[in-house]
PDB file of N, CA and C in Angstrom:
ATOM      1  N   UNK A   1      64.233-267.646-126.920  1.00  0.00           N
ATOM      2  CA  UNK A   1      63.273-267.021-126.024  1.00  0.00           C
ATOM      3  C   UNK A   1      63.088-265.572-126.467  1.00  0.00           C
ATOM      4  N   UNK A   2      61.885-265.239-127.196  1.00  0.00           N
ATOM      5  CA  UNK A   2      61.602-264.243-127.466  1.00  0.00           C
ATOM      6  C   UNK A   2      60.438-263.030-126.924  1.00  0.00           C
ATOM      7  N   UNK A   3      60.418-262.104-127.425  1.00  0.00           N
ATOM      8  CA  UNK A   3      59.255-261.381-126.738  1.00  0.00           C
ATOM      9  C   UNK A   3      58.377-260.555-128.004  1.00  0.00           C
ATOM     10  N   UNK A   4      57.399-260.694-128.291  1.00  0.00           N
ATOM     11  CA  UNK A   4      56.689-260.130-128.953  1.00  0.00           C
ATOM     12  C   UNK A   4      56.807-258.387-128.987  1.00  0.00           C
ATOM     13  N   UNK A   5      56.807-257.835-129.928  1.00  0.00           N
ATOM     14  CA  UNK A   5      57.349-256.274-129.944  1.00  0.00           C
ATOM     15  C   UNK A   5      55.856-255.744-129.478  1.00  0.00           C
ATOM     16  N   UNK A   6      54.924-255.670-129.615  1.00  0.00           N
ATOM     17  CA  UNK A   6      53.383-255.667-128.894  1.00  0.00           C
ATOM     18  C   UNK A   6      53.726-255.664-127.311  1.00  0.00           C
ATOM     19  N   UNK A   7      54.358-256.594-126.725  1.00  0.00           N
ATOM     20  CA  UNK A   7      54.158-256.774-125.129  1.00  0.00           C
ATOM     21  C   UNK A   7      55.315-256.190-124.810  1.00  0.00           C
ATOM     22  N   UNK A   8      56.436-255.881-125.638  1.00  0.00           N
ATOM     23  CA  UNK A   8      57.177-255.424-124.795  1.00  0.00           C
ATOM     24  C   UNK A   8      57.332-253.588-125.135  1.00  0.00           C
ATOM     25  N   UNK A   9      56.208-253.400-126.414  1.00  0.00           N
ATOM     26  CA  UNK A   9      55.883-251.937-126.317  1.00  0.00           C
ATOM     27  C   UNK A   9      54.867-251.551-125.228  1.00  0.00           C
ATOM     28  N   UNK A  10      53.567-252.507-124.842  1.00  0.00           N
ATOM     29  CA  UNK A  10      52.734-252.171-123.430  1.00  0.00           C
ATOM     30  C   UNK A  10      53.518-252.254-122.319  1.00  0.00           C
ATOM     31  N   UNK A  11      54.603-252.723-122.241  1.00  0.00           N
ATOM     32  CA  UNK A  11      55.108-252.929-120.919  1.00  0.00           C
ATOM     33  C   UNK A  11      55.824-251.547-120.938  1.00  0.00           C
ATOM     34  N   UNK A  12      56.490-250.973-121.858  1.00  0.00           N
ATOM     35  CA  UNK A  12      56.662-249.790-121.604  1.00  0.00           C
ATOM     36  C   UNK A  12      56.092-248.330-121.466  1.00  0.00           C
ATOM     37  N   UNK A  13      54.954-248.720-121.956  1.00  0.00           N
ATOM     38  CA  UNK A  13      53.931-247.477-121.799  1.00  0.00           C
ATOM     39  C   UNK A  13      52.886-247.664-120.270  1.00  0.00           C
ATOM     40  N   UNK A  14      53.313-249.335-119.903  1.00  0.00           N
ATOM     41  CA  UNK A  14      52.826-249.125-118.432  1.00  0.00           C
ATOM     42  C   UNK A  14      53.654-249.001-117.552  1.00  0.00           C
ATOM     43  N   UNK A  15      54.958-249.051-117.866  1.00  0.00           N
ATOM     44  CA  UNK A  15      56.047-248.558-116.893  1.00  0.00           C
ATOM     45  C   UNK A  15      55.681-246.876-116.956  1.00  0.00           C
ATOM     46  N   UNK A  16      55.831-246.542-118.282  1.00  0.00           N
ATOM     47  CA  UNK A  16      55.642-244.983-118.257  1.00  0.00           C
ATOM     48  C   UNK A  16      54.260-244.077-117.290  1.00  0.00           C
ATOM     49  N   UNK A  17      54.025-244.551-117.381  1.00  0.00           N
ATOM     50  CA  UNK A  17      52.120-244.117-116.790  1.00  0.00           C
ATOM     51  C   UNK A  17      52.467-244.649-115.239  1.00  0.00           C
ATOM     52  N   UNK A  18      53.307-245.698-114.632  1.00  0.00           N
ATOM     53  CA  UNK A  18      53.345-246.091-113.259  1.00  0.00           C
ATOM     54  C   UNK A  18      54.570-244.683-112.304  1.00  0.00           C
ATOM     55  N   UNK A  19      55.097-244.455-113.666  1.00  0.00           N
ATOM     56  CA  UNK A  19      56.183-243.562-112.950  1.00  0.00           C
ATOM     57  C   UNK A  19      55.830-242.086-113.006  1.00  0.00           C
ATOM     58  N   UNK A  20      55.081-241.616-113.716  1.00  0.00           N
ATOM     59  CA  UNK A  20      54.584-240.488-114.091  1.00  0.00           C
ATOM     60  C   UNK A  20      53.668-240.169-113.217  1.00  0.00           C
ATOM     61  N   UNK A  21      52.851-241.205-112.388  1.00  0.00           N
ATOM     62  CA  UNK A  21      52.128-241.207-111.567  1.00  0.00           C
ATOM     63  C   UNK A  21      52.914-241.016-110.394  1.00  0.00           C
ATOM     64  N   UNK A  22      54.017-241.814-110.162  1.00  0.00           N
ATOM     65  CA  UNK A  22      54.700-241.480-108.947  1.00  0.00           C
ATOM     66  C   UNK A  22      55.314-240.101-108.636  1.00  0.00           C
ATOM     67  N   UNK A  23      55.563-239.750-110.519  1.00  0.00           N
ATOM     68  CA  UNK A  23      56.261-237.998-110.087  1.00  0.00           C
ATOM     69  C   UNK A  23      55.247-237.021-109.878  1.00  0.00           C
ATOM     70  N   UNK A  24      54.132-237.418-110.083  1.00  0.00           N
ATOM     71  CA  UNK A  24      52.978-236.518-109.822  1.00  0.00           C
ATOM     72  C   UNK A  24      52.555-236.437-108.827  1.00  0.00           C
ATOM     73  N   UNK A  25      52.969-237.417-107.722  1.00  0.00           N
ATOM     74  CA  UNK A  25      52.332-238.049-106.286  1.00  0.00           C
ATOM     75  C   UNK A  25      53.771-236.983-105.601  1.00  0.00           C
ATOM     76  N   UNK A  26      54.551-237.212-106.114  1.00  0.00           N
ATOM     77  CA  UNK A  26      55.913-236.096-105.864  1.00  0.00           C
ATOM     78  C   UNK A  26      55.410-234.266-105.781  1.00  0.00           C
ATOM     79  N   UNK A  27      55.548-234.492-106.672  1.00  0.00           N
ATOM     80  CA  UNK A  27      54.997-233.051-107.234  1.00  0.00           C
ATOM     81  C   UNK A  27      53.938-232.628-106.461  1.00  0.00           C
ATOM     82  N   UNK A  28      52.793-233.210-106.101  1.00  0.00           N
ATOM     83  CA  UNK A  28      51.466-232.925-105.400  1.00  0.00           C
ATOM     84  C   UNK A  28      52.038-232.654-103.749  1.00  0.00           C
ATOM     85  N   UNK A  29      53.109-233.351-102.980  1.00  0.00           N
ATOM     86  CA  UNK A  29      53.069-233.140-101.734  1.00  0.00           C
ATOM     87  C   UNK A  29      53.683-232.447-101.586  1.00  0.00           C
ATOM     88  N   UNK A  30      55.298-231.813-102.286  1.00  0.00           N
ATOM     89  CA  UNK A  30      56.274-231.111-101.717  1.00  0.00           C
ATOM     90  C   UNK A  30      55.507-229.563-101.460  1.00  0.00           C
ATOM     91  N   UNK A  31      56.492-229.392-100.653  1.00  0.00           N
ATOM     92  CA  UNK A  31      56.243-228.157-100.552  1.00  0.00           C
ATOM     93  C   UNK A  31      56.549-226.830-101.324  1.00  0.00           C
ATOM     94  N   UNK A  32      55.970-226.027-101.225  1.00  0.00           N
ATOM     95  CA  UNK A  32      55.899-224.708-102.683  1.00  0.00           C
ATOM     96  C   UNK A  32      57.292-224.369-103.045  1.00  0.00           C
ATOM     97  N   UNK A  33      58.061-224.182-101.430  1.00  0.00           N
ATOM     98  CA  UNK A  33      59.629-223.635-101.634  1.00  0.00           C
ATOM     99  C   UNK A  33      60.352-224.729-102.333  1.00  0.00           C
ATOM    100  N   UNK A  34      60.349-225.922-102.335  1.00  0.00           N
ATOM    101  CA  UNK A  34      61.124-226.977-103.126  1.00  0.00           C
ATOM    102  C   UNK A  34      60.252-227.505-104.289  1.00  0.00           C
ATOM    103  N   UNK A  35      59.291-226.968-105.000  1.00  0.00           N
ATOM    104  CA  UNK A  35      58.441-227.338-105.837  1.00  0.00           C
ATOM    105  C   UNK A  35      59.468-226.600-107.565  1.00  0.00           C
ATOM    106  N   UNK A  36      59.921-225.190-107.085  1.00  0.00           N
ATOM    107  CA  UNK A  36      60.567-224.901-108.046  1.00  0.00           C
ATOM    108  C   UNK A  36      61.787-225.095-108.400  1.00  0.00           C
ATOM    109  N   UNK A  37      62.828-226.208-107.490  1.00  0.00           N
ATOM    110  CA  UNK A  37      63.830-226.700-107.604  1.00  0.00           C
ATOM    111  C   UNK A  37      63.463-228.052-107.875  1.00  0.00           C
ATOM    112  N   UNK A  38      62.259-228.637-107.673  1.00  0.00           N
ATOM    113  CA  UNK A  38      62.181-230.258-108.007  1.00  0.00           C
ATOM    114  C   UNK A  38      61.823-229.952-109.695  1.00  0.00           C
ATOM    115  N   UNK A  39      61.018-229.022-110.187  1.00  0.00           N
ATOM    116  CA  UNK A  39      60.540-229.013-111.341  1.00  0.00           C
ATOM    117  C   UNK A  39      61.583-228.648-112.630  1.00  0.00           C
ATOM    118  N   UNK A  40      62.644-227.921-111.728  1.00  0.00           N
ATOM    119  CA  UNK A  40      63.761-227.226-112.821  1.00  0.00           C
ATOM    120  C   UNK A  40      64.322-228.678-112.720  1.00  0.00           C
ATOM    121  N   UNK A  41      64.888-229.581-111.502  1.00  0.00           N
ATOM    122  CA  UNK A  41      65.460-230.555-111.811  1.00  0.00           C
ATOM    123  C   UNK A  41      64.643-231.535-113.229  1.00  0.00           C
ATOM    124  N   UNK A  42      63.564-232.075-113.369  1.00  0.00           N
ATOM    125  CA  UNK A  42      62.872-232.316-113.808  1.00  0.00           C
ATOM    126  C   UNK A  42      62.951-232.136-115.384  1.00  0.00           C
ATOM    127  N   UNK A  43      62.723-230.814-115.689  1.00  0.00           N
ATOM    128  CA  UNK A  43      62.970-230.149-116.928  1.00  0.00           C
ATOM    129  C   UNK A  43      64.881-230.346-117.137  1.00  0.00           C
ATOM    130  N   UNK A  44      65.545-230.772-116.663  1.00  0.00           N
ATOM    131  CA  UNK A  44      66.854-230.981-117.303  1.00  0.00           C
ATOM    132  C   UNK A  44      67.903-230.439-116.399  1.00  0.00           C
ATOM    133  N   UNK A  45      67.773-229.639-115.244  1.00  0.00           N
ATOM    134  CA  UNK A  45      68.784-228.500-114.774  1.00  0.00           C
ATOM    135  C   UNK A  45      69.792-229.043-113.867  1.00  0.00           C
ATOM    136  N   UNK A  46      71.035-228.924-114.760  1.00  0.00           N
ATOM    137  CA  UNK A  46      72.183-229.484-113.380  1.00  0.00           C
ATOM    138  C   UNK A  46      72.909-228.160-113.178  1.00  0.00           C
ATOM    139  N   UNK A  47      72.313-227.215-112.652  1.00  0.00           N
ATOM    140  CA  UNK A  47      73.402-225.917-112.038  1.00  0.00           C
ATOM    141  C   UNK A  47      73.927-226.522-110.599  1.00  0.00           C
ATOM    142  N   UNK A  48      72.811-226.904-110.109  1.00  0.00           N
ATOM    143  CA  UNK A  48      73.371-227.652-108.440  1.00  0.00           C
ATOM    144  C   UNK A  48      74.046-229.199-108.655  1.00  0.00           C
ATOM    145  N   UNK A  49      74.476-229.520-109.216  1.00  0.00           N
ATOM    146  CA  UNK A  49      75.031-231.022-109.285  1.00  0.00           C
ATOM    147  C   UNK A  49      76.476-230.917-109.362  1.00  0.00           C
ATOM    148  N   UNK A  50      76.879-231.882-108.884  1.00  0.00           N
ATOM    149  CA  UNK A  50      78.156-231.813-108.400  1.00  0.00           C
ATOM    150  C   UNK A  50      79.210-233.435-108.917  1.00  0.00           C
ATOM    151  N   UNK A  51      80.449-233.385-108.889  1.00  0.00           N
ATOM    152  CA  UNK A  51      81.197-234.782-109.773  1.00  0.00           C
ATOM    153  C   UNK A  51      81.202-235.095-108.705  1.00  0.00           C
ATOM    154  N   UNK A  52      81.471-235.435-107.392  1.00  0.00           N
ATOM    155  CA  UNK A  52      81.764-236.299-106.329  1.00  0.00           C
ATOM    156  C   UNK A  52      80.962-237.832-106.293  1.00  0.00           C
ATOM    157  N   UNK A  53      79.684-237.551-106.682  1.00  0.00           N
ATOM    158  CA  UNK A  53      79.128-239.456-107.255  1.00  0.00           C
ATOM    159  C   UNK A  53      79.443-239.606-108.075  1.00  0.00           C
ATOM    160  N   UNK A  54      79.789-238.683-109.243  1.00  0.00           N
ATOM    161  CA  UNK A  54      80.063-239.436-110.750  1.00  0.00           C
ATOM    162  C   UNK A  54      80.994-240.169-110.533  1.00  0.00           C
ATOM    163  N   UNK A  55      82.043-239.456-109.425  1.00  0.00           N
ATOM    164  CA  UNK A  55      83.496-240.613-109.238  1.00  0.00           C
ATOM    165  C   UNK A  55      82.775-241.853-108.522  1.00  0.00           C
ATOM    166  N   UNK A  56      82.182-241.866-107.385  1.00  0.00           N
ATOM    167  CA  UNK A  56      81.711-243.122-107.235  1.00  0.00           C
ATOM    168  C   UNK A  56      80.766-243.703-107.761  1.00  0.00           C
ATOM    169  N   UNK A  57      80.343-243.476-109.146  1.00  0.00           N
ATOM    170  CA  UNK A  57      79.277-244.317-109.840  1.00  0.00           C
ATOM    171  C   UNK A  57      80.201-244.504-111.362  1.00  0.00           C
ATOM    172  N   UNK A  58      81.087-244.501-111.397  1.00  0.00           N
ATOM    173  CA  UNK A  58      81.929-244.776-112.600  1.00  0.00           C
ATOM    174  C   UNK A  58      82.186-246.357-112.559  1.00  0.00           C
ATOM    175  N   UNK A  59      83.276-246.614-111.612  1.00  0.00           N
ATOM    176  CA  UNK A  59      83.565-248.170-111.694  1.00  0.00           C
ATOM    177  C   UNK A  59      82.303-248.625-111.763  1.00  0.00           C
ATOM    178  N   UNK A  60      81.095-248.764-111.175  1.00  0.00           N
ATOM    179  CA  UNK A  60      80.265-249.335-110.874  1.00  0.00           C
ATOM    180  C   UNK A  60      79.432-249.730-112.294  1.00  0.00           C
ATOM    181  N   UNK A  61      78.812-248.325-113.070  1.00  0.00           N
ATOM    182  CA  UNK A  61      78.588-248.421-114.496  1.00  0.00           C
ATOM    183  C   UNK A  61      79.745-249.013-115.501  1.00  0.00           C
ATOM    184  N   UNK A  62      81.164-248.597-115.026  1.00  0.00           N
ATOM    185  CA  UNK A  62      81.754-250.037-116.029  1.00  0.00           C
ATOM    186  C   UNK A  62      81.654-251.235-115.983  1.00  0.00           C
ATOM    187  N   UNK A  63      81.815-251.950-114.436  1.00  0.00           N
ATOM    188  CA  UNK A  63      81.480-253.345-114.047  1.00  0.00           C
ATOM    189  C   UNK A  63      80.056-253.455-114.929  1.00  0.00           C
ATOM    190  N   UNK A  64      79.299-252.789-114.995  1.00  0.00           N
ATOM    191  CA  UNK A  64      77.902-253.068-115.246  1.00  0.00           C
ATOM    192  C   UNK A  64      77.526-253.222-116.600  1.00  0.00           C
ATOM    193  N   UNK A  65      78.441-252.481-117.500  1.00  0.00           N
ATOM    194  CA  UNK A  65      78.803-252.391-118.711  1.00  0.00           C
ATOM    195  C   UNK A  65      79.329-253.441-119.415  1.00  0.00           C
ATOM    196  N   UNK A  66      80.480-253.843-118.721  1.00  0.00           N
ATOM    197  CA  UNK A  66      81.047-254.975-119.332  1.00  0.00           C
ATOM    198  C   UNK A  66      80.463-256.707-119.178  1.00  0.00           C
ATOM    199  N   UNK A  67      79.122-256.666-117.762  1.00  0.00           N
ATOM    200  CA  UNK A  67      78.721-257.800-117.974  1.00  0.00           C
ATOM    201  C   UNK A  67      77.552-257.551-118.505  1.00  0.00           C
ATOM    202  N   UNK A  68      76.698-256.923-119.340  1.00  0.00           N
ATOM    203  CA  UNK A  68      76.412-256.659-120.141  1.00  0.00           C
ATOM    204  C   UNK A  68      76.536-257.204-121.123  1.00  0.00           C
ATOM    205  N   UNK A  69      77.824-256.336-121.646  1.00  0.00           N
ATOM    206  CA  UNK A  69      78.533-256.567-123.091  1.00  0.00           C
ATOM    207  C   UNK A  69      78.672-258.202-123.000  1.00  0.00           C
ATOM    208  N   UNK A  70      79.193-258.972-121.868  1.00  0.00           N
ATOM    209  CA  UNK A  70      79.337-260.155-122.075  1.00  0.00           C
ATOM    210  C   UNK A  70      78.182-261.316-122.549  1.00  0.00           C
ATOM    211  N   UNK A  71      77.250-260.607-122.275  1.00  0.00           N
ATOM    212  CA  UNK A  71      75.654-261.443-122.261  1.00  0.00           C
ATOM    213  C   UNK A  71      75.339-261.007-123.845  1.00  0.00           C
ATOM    214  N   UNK A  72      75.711-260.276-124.447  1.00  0.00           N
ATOM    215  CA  UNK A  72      75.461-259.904-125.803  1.00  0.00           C
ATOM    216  C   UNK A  72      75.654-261.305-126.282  1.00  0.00           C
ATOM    217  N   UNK A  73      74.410-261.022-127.748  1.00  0.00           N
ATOM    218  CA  UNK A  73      74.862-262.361-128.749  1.00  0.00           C
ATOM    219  C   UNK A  73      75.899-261.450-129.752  1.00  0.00           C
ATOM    220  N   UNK A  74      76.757-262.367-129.954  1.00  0.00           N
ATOM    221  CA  UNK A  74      77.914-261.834-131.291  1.00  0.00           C
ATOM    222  C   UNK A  74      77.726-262.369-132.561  1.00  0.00           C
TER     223      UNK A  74
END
């Protein structure tokens, strides 16, 4: 079961364009005072981020990892 590299390059350039639209629909309502903290987030900025989810999103990305890895062909 395969996928043609054609459909599964449009499927990503219409994922891209569906979400870009959504951050723009973002971007358009907030308000001015959180417009320059959504945009620094955006551009890359973790000064405000904090480890307290990383601990609870660790096991979770390994479980997720390893059935994964299991579905791999070898």
């Amino acid at each position: 079961m395969g996928m043609e590299s054609s459909t599964l390059l449009l499927t990503g350039v219409i994922l891209n364009a569906f979400f870009t639209a959504v951050i723009m629909f973002f971007i358009s309502i907030v308000a001015d005072s959180r417009l320059h903290t959504m945009l620094f987030w955006l551009y890359g900025d973790l000064s405000q981020s904090r480890y307290a989810p990383l601990v609870l999103l660790t096991p979770a990305l390994i479980a997720a990892s390893l059935i994964l890895f299991s579905f791999a062909k070898n």
